[in-house]
Every structure is written in structure tokens, then in C-alpha cells.
Protein backbone atom coordinates (compact mmCIF):
# COMPACT_ATOMS: atom_id res chain seq x y z
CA UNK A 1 202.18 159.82 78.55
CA UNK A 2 204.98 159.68 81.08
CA UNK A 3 203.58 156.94 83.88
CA UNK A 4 206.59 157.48 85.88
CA UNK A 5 205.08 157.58 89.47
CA UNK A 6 207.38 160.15 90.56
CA UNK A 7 207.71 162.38 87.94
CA UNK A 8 207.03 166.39 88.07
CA UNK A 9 204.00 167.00 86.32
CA UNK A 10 204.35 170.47 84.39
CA UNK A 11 201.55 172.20 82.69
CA UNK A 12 202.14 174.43 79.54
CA UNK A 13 199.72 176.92 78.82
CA UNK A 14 199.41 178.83 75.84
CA UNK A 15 198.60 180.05 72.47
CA UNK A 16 199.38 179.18 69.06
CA UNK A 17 203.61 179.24 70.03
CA UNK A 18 203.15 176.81 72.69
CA UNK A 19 200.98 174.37 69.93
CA UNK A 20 203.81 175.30 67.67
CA UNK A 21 202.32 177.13 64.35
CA UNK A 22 204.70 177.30 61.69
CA UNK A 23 205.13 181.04 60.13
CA UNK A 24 204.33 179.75 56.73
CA UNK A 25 200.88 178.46 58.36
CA UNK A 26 201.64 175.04 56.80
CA UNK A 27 200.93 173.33 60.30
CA UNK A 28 202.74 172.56 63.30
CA UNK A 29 205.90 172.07 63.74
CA UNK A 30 206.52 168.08 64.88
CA UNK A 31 206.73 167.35 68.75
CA UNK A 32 210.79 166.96 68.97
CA UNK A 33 211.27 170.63 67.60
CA UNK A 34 208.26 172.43 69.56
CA UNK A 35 209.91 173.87 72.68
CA UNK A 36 207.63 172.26 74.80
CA UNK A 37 209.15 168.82 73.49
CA UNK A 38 212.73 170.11 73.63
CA UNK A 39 211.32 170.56 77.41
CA UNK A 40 210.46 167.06 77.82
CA UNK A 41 213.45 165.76 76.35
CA UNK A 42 215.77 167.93 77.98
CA UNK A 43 214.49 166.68 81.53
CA UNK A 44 214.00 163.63 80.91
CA UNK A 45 211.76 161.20 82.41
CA UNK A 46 211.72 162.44 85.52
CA UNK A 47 209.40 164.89 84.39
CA UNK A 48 206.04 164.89 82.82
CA UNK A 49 205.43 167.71 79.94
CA UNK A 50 201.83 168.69 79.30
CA UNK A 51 201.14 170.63 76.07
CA UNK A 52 198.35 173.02 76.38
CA UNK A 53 198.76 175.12 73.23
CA UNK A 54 196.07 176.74 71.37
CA UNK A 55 196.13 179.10 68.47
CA UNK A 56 194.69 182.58 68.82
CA UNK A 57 194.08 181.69 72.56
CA UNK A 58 193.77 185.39 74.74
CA UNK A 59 194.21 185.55 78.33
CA UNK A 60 190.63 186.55 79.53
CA UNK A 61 189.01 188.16 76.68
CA UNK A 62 186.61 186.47 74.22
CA UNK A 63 186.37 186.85 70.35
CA UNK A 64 183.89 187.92 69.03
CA UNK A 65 183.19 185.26 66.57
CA UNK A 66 185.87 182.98 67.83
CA UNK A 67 184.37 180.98 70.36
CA UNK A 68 186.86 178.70 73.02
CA UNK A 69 190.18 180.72 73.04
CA UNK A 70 189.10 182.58 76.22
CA UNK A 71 192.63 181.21 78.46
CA UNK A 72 190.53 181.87 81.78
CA UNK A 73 187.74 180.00 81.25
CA UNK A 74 190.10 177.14 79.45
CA UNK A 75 192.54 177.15 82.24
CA UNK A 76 190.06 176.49 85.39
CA UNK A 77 188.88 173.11 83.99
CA UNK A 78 192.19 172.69 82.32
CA UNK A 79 193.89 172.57 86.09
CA UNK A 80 190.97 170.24 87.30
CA UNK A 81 192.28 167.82 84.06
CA UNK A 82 195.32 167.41 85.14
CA UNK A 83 196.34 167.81 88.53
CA UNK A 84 198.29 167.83 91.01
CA UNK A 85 200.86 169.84 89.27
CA UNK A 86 204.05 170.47 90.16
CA UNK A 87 204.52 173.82 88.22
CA UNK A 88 202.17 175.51 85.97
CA UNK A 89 203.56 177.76 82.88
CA UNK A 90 201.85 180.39 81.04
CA UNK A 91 202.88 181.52 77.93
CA UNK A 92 200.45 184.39 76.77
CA UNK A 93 199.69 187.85 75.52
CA UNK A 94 200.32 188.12 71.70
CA UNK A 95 196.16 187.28 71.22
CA UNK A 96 195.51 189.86 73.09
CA UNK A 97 197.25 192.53 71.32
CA UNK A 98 194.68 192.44 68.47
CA UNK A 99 193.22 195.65 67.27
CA UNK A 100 189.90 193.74 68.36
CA UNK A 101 191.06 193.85 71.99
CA UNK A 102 193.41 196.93 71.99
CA UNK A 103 194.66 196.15 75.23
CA UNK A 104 197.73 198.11 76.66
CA UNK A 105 200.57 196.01 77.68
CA UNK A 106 200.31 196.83 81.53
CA UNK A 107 196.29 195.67 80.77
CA UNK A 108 197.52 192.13 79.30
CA UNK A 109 200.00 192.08 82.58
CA UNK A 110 196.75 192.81 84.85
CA UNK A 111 195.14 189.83 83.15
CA UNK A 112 197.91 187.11 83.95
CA UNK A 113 197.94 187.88 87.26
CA UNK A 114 194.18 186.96 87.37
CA UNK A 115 195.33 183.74 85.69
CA UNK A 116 197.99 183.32 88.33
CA UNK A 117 195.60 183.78 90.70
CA UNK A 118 193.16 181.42 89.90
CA UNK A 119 196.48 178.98 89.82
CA UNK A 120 196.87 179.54 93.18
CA UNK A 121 193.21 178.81 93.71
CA UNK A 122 192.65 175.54 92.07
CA UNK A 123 196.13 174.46 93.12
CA UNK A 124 195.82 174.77 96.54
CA UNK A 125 196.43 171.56 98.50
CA UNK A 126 197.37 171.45 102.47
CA UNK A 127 198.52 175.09 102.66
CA UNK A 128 200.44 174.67 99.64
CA UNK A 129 199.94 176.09 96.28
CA UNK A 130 201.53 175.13 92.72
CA UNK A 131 204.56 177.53 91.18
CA UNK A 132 203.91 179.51 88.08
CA UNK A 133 206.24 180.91 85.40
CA UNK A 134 205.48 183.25 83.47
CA UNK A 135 206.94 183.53 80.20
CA UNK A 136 206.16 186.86 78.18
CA UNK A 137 206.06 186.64 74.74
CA UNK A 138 208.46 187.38 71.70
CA UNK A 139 208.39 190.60 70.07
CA UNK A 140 206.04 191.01 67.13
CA UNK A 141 207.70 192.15 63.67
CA UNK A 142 205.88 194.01 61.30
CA UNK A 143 208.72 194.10 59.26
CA UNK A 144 208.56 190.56 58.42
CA UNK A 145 208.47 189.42 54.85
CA UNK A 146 204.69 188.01 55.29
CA UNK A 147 203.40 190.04 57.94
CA UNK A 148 201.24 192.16 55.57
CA UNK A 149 199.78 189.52 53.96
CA UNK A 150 198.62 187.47 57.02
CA UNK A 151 197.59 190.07 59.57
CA UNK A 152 196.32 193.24 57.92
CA UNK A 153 193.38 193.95 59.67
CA UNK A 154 194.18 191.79 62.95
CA UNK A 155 197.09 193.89 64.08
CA UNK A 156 197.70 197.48 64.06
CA UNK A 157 201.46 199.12 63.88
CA UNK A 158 201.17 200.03 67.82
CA UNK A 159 201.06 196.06 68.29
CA UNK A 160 204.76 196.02 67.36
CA UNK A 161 205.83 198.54 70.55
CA UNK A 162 203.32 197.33 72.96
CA UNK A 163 204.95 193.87 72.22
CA UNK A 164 208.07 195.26 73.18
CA UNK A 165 206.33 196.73 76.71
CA UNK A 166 204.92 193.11 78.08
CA UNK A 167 208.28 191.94 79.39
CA UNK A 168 208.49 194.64 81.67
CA UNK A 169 204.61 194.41 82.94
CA UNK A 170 205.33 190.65 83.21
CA UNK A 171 208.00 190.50 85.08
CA UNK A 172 206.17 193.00 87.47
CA UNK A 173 203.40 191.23 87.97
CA UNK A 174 206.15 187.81 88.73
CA UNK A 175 207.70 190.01 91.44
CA UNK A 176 204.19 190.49 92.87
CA UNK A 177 203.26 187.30 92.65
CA UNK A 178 206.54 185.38 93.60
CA UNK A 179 206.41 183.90 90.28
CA UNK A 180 209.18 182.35 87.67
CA UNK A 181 210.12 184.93 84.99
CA UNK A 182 211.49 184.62 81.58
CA UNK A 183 211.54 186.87 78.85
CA UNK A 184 211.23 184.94 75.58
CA UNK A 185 212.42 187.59 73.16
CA UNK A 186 216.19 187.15 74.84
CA UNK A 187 216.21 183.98 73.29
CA UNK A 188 213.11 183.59 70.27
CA UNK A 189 212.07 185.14 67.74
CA UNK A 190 209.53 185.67 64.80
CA UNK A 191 209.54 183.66 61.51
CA UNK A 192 208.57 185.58 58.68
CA UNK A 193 205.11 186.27 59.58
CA UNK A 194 206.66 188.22 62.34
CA UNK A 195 204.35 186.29 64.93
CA UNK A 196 204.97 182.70 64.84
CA UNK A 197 208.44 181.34 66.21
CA UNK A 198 211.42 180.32 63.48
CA UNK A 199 212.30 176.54 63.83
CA UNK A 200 215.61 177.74 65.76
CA UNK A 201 213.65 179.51 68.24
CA UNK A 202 211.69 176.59 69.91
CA UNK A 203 214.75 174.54 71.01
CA UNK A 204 216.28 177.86 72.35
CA UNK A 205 213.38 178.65 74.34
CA UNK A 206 212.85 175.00 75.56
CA UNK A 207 216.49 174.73 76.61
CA UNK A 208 216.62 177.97 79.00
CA UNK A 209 212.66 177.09 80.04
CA UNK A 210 214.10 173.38 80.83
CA UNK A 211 217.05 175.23 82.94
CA UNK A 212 215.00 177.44 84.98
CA UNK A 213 212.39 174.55 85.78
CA UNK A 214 215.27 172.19 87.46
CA UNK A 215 216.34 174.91 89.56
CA UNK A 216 212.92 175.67 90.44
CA UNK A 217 211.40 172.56 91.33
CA UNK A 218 215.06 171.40 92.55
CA UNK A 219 214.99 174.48 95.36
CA UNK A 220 211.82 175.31 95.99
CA UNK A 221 213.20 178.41 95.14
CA UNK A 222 211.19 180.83 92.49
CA UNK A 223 213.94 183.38 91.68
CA UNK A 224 213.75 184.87 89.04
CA UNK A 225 214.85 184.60 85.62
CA UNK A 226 216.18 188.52 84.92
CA UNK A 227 215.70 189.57 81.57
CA UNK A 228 219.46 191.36 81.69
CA UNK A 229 220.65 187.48 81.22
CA UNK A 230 222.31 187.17 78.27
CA UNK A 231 221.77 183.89 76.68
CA UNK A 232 224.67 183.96 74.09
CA UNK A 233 225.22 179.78 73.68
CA UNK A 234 221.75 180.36 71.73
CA UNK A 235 222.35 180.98 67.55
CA UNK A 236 218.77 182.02 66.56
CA UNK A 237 219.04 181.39 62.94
């Protein structure tokens, strides 16, 4: 826990990349290498990380014999936890483009702004609401060495493209919403599960998140993070 009285509080909100599954499923990977503790470390103690990762975690759907990785109903008494909050982050999507949901990509998109919205709602304070980014998720590889072996059955082929669609249904619905924006497949990618990020990824990730936050919180100012950026300081390994 940071007990810095003035630090910025940031909540993390995700799935099973913000908790920081390992490709191999052998665990997590430790706090120093999961991008939300390359976050922390990059800003420093003026800032106050919280880690809200879960694995298989949707945005607003249920399982159906999966109980507690519904992100809406998490999030509202997840915000009530651990406010005020400086900035919220949501990290999500992937879950939802299970064969058991068979959600389109502009569908998922519909479904974070919901989340954003009920941000705004829980956040609101003296005519002031908390920022959000939104960060859409890495592309899912079917081609990856393990793929087959873990997922058959969970995801279908058309996963792999509609993957490849959320960035652009994301960063619509930030423009609507005057949130943050960044694309995580600029800068992570899959292990070889062809889900799960590789070790490289989450320091990438954490670095350019941990750039974009200062200039947020620093400004006031929630301009966007274009996906044309080219991160090219980044070796994803």
C-alpha cells in the first residue's frame, strides 16, 4: 500500500492480462514484471497502483457456469472499495470474444462504454467525474504453438479477426466518451498460447501506459493516445 497522502490513486481493471497469467498457465507472473507493477514503479511514489485483474473476467456478460467474472457487476462495488480515484483504467474484451458469448467487436465496444459510464456515475464528486483509459486488448493468435491445446472449444477462428477489429471500436467509443486511448497490440503481444502476454510485453505496455497517465493527470488533458504511434524503443521479444 502506498500511504502517501498525496498520491494519485489509479485503478486497473481487468482480466487475466492485468492479473498477469503466464502463457504456459504455470501462474502469474511476479509483481515487478506485471505491467501494472512496471506502472507503479515507473511513477513512483507519487502514485498509488491498484491491481484489479481477474482471469476470464467479461465486460457485462455472465458465464454460464463461471460465476463472479461479470466486470459490471465487479466494477460498481469495486469503485465504492477504493475511491476517490484519480483515473480509472480498463483493460477488457478478450473474455468476451468466446464462442460462448459470440459478441462482435463493435458489441464488446458498446459494452465498455456502459462500463465508462457507470465510471462516471460512481465517480462523480462536486461536478467532477474521474478519467478513464481505455486500453483495447492485444491481438489473439491462433497460430501460436499452444493455442490448440488450451482453447479448442473456447475460441472459434473468427476470434482471431474480431480481435483485430476492437481497437478501432475502442478508440470510438474513447472519442465519444472523452476518454484515454491506447491500443495494446502496438506494443504487446501473445505468448505461445496466443492469449496471454510474453514476459517482454508487460514492461512494454506498463512503460507507454505509465507515459500517457503523467500527461494525463499532469494536464487535465485526456488526448488521446493514436494508435498510428509507433512505439519503436519497445523490443517485444
Amino acid at each position: 500500500m502506498n500511504t502517501s497522502l498525496t498520491a494519485k490513486t489509479i485503478l486497473c481493471f481487468g482480466d487475466s492480462n492485468t492479473w498477469g497469467q503466464k502463457p504456459d498457465k504455470a501462474g502469474r507472473y511476479p509483481a515487478n514484471v506485471r505491467w501494472t507493477g512496471v506502472l507503479q514503479d515507473t511513477l513512483g511514489k507519487g502514485y498509488a497502483i491498484i491491481e484489479e485483474g481477474l482471469s476470464s473476467r467479461t465486460t457485462d456478460v455472465d458465464y454460464s457456469n463461471k460465476p463472479g467474472r461479470n466486470g459490471k457487476t465487479y466494477l460498481e462495488p469495486c469503485l465504492d472499495t477504493h475511491r476517490p480515484l484519480d483515473l480509472v483504467i480498463l483493460m477488457l474484451g478478450s473474455n468476451d470474444l468466446k464462442i460462448e458469448f459470440n459478441r462482435s467487436a463493435q458489441q464488446i465496444a458498446e459494452a465498455l462504454r456502459g462500463l465508462v459510464y457507470l465510471v462516471q456515475e460512481k465517480t462523480k464528486q462536486n461536478g467532477t467525474v474521474s478519467p478513464v483509459m481505455l486500453v483495447s486488448p492485444i491481438y489473439i493468435d491462433d497460430t501460436a504453438p499452444r493455442f490448440a491445446e488450451f482453447y479448442t472449444g473456447t475460441y472459434e477462428h473468427s476470434a482471431v479477426s474480431r480481435s483485430r477489429q476492437l481497437a478501432d471500436e475502442i478508440k470510438r467509443v474513447a472519442e465519444e466518451m472523452n476518454c484515454g486511448f491506447i491500443d495494446a497490440s502496438l506494443v504487446a503481444r501473445p505468448g505461445d498460447d496466443g492469449i496471454h502476454f510474453s514476459e517482454a510485453s508487460h514492461p512494454a505496455l506498463g512503460t507507454v501506459i505509465a507515459s500517457s497517465v503523467k500527461a494525463i493527470l499532469a494536464t487535465n488533458n485526456l488526448a488521446f493516445v493514436r494508435r498510428e504511434t509507433t512505439y519503436s524503443t519497445f523490443q517485444i521479444e
